[in-house]
C-alpha atoms as a PDB file:
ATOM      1  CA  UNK A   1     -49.735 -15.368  -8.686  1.00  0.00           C
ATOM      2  CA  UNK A   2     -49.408 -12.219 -10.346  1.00  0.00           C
ATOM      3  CA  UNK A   3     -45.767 -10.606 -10.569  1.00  0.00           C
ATOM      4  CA  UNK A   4     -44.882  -6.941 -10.956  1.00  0.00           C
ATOM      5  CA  UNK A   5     -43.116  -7.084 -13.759  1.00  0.00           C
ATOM      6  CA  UNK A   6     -42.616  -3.423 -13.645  1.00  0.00           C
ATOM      7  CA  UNK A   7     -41.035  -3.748 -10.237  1.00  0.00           C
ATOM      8  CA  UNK A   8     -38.775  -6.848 -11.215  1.00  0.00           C
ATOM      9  CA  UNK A   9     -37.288  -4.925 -14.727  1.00  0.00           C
ATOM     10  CA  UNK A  10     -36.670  -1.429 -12.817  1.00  0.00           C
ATOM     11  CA  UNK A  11     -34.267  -4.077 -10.084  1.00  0.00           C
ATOM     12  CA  UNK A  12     -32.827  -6.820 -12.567  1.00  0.00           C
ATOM     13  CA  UNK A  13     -29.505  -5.747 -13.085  1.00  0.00           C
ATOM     14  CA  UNK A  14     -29.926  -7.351 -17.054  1.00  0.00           C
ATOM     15  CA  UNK A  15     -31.380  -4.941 -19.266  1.00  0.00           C
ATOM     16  CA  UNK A  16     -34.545  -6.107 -20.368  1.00  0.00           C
ATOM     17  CA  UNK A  17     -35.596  -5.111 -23.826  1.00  0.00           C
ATOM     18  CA  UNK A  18     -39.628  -5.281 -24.908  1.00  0.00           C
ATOM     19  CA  UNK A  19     -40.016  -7.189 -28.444  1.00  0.00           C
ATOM     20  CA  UNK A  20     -40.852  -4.645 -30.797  1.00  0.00           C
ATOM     21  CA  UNK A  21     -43.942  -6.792 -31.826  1.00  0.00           C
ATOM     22  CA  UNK A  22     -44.561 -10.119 -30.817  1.00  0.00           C
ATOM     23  CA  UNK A  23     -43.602 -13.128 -32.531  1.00  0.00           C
ATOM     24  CA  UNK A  24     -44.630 -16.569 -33.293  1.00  0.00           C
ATOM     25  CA  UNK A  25     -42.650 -18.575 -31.980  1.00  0.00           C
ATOM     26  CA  UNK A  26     -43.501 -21.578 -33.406  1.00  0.00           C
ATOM     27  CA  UNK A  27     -41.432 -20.919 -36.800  1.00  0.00           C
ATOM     28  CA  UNK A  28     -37.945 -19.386 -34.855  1.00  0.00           C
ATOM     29  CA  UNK A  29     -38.312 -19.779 -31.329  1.00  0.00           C
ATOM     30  CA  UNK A  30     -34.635 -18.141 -30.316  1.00  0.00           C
ATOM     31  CA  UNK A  31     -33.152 -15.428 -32.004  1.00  0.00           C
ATOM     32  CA  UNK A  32     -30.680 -12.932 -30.469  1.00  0.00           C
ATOM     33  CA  UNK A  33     -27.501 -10.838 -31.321  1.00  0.00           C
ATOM     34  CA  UNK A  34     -24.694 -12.515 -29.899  1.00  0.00           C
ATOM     35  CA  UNK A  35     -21.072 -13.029 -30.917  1.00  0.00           C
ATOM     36  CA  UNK A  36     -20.955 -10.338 -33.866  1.00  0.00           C
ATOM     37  CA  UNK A  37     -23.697 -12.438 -35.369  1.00  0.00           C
ATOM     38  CA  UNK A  38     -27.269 -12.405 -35.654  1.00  0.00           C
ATOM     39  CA  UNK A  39     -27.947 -16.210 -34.712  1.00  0.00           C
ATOM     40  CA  UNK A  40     -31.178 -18.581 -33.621  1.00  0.00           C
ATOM     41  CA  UNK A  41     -32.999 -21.477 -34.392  1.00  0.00           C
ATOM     42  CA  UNK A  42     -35.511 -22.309 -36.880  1.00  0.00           C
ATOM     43  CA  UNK A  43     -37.761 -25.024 -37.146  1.00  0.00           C
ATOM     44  CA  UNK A  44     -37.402 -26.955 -40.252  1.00  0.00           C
ATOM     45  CA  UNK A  45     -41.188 -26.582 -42.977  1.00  0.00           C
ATOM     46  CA  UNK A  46     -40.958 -30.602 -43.634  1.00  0.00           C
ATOM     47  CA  UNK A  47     -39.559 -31.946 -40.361  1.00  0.00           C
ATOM     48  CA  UNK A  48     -41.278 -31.058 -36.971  1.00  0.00           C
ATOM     49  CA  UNK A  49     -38.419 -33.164 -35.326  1.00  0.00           C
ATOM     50  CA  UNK A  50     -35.827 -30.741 -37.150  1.00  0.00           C
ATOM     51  CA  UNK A  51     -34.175 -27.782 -36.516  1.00  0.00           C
ATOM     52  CA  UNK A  52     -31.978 -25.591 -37.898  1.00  0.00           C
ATOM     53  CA  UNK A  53     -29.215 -23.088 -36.783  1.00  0.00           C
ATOM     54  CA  UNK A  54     -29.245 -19.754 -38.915  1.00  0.00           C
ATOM     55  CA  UNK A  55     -26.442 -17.035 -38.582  1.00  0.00           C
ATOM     56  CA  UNK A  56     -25.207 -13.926 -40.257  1.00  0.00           C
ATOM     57  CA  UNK A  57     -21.941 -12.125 -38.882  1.00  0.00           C
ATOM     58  CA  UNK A  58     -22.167  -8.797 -38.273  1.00  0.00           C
ATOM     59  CA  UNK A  59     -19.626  -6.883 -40.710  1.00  0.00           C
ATOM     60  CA  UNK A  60     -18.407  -9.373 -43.268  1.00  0.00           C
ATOM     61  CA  UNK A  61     -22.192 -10.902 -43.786  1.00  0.00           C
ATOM     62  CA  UNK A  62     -21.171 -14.490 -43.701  1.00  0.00           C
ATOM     63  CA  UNK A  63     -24.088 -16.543 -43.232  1.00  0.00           C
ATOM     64  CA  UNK A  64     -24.463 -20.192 -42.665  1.00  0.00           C
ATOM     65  CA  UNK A  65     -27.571 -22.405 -41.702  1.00  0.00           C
ATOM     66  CA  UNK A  66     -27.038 -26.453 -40.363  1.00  0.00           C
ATOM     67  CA  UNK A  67     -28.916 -28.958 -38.390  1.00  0.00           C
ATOM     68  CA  UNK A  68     -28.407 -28.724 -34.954  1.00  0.00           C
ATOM     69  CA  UNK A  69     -25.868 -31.472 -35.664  1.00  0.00           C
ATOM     70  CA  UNK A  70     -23.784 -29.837 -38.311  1.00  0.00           C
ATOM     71  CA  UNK A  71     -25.845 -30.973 -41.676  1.00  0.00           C
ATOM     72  CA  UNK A  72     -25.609 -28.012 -44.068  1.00  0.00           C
ATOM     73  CA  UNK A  73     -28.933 -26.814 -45.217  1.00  0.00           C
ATOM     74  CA  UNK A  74     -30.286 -27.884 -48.651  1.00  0.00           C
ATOM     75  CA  UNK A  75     -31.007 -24.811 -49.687  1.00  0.00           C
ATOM     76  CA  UNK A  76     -27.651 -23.202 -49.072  1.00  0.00           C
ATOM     77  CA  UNK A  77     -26.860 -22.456 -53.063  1.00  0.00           C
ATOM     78  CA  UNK A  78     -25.045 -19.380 -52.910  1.00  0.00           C
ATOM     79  CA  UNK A  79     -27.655 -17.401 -51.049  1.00  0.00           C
ATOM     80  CA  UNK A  80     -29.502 -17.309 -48.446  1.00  0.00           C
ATOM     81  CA  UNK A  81     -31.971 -20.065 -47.791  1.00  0.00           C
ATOM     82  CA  UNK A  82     -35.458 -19.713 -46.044  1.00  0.00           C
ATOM     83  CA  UNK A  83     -34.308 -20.385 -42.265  1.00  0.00           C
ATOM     84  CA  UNK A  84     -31.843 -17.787 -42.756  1.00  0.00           C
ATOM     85  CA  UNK A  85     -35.095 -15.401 -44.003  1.00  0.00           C
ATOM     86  CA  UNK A  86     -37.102 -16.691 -41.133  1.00  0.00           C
ATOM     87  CA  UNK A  87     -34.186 -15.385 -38.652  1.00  0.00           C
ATOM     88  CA  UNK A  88     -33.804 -11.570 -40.267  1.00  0.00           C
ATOM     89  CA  UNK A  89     -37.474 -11.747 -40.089  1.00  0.00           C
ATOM     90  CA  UNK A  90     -38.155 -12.717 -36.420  1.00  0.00           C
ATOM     91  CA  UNK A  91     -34.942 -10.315 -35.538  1.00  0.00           C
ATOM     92  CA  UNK A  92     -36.558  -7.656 -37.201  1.00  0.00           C
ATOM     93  CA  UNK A  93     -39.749  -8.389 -34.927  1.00  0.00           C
ATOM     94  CA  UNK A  94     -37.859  -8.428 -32.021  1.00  0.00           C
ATOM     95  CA  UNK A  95     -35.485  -6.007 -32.180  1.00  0.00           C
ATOM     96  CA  UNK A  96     -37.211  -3.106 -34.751  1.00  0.00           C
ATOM     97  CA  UNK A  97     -35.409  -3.513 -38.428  1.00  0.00           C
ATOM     98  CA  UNK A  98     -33.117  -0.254 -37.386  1.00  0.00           C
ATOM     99  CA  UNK A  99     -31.749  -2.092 -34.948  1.00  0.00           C
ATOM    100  CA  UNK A 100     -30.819  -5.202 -36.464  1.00  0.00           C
ATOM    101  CA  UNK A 101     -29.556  -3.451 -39.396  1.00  0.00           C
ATOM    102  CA  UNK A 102     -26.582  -1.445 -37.246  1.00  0.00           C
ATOM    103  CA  UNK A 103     -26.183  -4.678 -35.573  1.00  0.00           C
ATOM    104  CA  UNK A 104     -25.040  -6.516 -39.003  1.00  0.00           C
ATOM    105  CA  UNK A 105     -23.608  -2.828 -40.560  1.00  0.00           C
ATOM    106  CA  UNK A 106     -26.052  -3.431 -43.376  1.00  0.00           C
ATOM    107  CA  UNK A 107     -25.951  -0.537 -46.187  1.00  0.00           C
ATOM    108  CA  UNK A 108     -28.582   2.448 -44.612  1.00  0.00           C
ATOM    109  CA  UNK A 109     -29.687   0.572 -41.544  1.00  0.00           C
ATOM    110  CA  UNK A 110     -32.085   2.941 -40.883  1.00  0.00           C
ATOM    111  CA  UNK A 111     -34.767   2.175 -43.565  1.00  0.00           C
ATOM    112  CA  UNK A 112     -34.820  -2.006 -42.494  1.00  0.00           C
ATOM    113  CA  UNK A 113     -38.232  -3.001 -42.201  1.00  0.00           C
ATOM    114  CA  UNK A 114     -38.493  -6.665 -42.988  1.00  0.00           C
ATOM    115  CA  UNK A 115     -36.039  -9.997 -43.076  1.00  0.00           C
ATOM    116  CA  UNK A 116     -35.695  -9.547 -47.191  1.00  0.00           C
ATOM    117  CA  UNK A 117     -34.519  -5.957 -46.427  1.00  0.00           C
ATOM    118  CA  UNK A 118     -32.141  -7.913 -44.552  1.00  0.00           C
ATOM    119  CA  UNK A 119     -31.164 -10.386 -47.063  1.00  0.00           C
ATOM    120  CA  UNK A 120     -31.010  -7.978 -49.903  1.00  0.00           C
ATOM    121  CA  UNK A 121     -28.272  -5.413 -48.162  1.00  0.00           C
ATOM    122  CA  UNK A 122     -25.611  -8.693 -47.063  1.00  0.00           C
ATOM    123  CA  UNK A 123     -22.468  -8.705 -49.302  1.00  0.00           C
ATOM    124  CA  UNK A 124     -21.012 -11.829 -47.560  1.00  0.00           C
ATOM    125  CA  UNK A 125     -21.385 -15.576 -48.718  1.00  0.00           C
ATOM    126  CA  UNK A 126     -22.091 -18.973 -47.082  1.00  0.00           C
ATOM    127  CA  UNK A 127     -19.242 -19.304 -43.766  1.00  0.00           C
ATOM    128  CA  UNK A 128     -19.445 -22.494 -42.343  1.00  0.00           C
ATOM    129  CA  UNK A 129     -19.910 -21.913 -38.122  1.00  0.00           C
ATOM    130  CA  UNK A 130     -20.326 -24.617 -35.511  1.00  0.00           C
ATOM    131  CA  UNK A 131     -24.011 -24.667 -34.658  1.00  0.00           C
ATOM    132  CA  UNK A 132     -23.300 -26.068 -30.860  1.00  0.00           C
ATOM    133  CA  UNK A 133     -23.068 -23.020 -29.135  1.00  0.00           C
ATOM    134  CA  UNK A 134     -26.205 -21.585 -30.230  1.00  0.00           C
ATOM    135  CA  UNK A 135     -28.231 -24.638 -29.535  1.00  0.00           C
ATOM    136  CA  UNK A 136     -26.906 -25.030 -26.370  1.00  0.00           C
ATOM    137  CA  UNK A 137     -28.155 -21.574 -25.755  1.00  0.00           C
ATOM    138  CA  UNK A 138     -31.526 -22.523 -26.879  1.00  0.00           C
ATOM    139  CA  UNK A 139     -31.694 -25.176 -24.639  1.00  0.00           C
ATOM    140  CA  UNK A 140     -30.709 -23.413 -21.846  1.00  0.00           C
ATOM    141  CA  UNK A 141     -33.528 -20.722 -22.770  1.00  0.00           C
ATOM    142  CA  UNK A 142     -35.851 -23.953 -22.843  1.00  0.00           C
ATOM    143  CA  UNK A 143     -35.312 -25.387 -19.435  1.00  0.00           C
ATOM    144  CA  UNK A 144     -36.119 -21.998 -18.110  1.00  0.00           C
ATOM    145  CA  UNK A 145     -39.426 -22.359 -19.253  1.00  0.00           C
ATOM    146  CA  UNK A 146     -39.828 -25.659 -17.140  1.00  0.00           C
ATOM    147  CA  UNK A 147     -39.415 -24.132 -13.901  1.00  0.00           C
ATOM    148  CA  UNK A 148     -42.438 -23.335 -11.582  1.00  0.00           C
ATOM    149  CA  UNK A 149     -43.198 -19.461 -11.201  1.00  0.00           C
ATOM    150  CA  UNK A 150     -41.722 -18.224  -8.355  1.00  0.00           C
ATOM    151  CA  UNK A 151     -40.521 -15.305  -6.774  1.00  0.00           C
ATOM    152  CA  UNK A 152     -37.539 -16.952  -4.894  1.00  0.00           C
ATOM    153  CA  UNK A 153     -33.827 -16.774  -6.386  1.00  0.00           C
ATOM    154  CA  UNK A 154     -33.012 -19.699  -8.623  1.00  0.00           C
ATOM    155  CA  UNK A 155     -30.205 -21.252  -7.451  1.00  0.00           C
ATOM    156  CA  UNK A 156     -28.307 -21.460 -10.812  1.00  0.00           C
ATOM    157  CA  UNK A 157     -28.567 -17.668 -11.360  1.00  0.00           C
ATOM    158  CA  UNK A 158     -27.275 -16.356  -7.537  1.00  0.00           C
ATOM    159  CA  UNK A 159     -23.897 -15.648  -8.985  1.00  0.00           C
ATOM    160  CA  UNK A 160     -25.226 -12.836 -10.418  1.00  0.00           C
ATOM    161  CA  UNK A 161     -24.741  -9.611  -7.440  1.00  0.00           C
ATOM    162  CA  UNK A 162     -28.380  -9.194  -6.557  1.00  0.00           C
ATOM    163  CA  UNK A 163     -26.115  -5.317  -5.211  1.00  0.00           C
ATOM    164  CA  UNK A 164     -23.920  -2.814  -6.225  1.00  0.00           C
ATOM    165  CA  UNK A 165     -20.677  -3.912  -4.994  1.00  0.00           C
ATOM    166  CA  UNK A 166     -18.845  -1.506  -2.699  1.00  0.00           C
ATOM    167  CA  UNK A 167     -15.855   0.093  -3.965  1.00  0.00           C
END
């Protein structure tokens, strides 16, 4: 069944943005800008059962990368470790490095064009965060991608006003 995607982005109510270029998402497959942080999750190199969940607040530049489960990261020693490289990386991908780089309020924001431009313009240092509310997230994202095509409402999503309320 092909869908008008066209037709179902100019009536959503959400505002849909087109990735800048498209990503892999093998290596990070969720990344957003949620919370005052840029935050996703990012499949561990040595552990296909493992996952990590990367973050850097927007502002102070506090980063922090765990296991799903709260583990810290090995390679948190007082910088940023790979996942968290991975994230800025994917972000940048997604978003377009100009916007990721307001986003954070990284030094000339304008001129981001990769993850390490990323990296190299934080002033913050490792900030422990709870990784449960971004993997819930994920999750959430994931079960999406079990449900049959349709074009019928979902049931979990008809609180959302499919009309401009009167006033």
């Amino acid at each position: 069944m092909d869908i008008d995607t066209t037709e179902w982005a100019r009536q959503s109510t959400a505002r849909v943005l087109t990735p800048v270029k498209p990503r892999k998402l093998a290596k990070v497959p969720f990344v957003e800008m949620a919370d005052g942080r840029l935050q996703g999750v990012v499949s561990s190199g040595s552990d296909i059962e493992r996952v990590y969940v990367s973050s850097i607040a927007a502002g102070t530049h506090g980063y922090n990368c765990s296991t799903n489960n709260n583990r810290p990261c090995g390679g948190l020693r007082g910088q940023p470790c790979k996942h968290l490289e991975s994230l800025a990386d994917e972000a940048v991908l997604q978003y377009g490095g100009t916007r990721v780089g307001r986003y954070l309020r990284v030094d000339d924001p304008d001129t981001v064009t990769s993850g390490s431009d990323v990296l190299r313009r934080l002033h913050g240092q490792h900030e422990p965060t709870p990784a449960a509310t971004v993997f819930s997230r994920f999750l959430r994202h994931l079960a999406y991608l079990e449900i049959p095509d349709t074009t019928e409402p979902l049931v979990e999503m008809q609180w959302f006003p499919a009309t401009k309320a009167a006033d």
